[in-house]
Protein backbone atom coordinates (compact mmCIF):
# COMPACT_ATOMS: atom_id res chain seq x y z
CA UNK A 1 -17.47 10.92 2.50
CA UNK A 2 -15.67 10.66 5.28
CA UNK A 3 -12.58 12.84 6.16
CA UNK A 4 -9.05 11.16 5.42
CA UNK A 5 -5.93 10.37 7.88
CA UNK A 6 -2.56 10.68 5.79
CA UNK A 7 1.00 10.42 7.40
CA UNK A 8 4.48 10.45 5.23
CA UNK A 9 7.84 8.80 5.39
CA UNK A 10 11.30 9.09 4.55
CA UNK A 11 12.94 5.94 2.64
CA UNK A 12 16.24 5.56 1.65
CA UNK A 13 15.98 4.37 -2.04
CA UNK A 14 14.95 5.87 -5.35
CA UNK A 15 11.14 6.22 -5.89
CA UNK A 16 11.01 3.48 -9.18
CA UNK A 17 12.90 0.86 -6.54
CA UNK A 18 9.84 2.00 -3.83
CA UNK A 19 6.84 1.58 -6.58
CA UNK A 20 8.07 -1.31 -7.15
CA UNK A 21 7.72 -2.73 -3.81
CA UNK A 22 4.30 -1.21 -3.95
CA UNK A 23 3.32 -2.96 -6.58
CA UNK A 24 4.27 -6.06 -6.33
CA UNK A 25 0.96 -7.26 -4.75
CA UNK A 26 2.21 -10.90 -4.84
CA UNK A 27 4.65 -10.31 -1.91
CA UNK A 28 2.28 -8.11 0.38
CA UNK A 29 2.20 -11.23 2.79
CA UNK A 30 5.89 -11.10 3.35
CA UNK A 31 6.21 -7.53 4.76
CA UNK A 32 2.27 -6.80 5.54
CA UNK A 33 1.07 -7.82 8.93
CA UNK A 34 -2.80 -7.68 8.10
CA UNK A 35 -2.37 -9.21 4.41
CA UNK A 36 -2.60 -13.22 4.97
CA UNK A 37 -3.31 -13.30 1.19
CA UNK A 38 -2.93 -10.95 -2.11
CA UNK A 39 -4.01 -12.41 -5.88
CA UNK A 40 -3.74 -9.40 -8.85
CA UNK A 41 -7.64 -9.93 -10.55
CA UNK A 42 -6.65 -8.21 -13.41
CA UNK A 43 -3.44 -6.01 -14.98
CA UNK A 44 -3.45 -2.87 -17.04
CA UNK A 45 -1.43 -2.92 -20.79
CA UNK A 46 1.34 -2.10 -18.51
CA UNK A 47 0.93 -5.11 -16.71
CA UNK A 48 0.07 -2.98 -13.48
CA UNK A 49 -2.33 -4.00 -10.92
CA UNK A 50 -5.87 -2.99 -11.64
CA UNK A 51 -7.95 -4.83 -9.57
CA UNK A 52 -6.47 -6.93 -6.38
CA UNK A 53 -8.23 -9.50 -4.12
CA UNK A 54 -6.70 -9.25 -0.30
CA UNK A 55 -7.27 -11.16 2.87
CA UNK A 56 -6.69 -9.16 5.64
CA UNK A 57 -6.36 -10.96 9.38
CA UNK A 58 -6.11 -7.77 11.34
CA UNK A 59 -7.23 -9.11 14.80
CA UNK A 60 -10.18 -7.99 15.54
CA UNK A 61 -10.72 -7.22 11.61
CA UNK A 62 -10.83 -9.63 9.55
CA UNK A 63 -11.78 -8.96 5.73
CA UNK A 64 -12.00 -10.49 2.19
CA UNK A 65 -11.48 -7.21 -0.49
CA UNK A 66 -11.39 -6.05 -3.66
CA UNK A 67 -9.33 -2.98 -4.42
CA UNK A 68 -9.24 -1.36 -8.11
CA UNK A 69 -6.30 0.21 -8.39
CA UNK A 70 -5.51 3.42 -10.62
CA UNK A 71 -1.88 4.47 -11.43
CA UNK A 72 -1.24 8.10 -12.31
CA UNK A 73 2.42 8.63 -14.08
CA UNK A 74 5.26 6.85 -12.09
CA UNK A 75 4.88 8.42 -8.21
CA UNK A 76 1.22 7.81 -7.27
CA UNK A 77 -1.11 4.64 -7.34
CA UNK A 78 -4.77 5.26 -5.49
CA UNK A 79 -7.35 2.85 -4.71
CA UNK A 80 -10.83 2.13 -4.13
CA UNK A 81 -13.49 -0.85 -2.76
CA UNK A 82 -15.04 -2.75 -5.32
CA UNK A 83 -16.59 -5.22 -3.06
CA UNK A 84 -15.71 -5.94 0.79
CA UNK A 85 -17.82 -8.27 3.75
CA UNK A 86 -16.85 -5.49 6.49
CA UNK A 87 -16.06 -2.01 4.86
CA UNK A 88 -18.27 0.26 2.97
CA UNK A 89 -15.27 2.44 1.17
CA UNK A 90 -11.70 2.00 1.44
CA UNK A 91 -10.29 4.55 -0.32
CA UNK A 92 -6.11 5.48 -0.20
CA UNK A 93 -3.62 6.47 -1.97
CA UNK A 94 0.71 6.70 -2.44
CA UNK A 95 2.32 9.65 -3.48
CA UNK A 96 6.21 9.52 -4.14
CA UNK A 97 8.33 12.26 -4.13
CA UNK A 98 12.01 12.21 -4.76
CA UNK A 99 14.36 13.64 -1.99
CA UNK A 100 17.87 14.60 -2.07
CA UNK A 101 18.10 14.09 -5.72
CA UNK A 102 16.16 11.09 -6.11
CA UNK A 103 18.57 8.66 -3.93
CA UNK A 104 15.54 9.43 -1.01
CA UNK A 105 11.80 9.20 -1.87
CA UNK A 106 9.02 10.66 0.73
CA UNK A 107 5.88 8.36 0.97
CA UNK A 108 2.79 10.38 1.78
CA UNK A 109 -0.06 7.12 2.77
CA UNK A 110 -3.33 8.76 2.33
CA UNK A 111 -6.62 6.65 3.95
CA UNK A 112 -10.29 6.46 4.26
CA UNK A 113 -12.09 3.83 5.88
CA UNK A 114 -15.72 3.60 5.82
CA UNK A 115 -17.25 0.07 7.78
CA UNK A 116 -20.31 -1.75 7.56
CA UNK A 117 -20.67 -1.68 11.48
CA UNK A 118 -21.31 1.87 13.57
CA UNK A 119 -17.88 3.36 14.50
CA UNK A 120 -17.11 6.57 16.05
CA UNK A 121 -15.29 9.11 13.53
CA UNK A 122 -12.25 9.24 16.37
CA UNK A 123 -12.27 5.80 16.50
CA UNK A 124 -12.10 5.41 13.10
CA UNK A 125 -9.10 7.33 12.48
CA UNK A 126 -7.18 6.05 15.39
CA UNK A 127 -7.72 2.73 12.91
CA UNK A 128 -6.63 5.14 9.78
CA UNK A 129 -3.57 6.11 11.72
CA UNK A 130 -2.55 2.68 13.04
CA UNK A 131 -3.48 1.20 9.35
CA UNK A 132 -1.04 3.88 7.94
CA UNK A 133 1.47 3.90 10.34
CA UNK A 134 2.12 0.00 10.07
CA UNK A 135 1.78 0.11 6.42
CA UNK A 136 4.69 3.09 5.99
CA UNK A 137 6.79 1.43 8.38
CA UNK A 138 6.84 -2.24 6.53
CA UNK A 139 7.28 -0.76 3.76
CA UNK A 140 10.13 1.56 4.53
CA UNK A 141 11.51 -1.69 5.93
CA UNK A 142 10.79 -4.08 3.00
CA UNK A 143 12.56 -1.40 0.73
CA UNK A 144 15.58 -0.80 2.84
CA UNK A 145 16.03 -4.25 3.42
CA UNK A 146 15.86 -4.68 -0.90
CA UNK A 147 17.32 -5.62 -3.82
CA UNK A 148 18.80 -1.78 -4.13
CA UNK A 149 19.85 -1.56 -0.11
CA UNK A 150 22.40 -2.27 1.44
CA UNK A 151 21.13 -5.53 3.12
CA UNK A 152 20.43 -6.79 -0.58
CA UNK A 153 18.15 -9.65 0.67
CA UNK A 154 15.52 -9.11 -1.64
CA UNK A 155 14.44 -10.70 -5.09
CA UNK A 156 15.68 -9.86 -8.14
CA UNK A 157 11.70 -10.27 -9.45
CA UNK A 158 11.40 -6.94 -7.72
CA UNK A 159 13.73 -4.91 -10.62
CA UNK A 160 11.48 -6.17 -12.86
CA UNK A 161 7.82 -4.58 -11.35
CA UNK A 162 9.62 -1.40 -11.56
CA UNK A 163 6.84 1.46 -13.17
């Protein structure tokens, strides 16, 4: 396989209020650039994604994908391809770790992108990297910009897709 790209970010919120944002698939296109479209396929007893259909409109990229999703405790979710029209693997994954007693969480973005079409490796994880990059920032955004923040312009649906 392929090696991984991986960056990390500082949010300012508790790491239940930033899984939540993370897993509340149904809202991707508000705060993703590249999702046009997210639909959960199927839930775990939990009720936590376990296998998500997205539509990604990335420019020059654009992809119809199935991710199965696997949840480990309440700071980590990684995925995988199930099925895809442009990538061979997509393989990622969040890790959350509390900061300065839990009213911070660091987001480490892991990523491994495998397509259909020949790519140079260094080409391929300048893609990682931008992927990753844009990702951590909308999401530090989204979160900050919450229910829990001090904007408060979120919805109060998101308290309840806490893990």
């Amino acid at each position: 396989m392929a090696e991984h790209t991986s960056s990390s970010i500082t949010i300012e919120a508790a790491p239940a209020e930033v899984m939540g944002v993370i897993a509340d698939f149904d809202r991707y296109p508000e705060w993703t650039g590249e999702v046009k479209e997210a639909e959960v396929l199927a839930k775990d007893e939990r009720g936590r994604a376990e296998q998500v259909r997205l539509v990604l409109d990335a420019g020059a990229i654009k992809d119809d994908h199935t991710l199965a999703y696997t949840w480990t405790g309440e700071s980590e979710v990684s995925w995988s391809l199930v099925k895809s029209q442009m990538l061979r693997a997509l393989d990622g994954s969040y890790r959350l770790a509390a900061v300065r007693g839990g009213a911070a969480t660091e987001v480490t973005y892991q990523l491994t992108v495998d397509v259909k079409i020949p790519m140079l490796g260094m080409i391929k994880r300048k893609a990682e990297k931008v992927i990753i990059d844009r990702a951590l920032a909308g999401l530090k955004k989204r979160v900050e910009s919450g229910p829990g923040s001090a904007a408060g312009s979120g919805a109060p649906a998101d308290e309840g897709k806490k893990l």
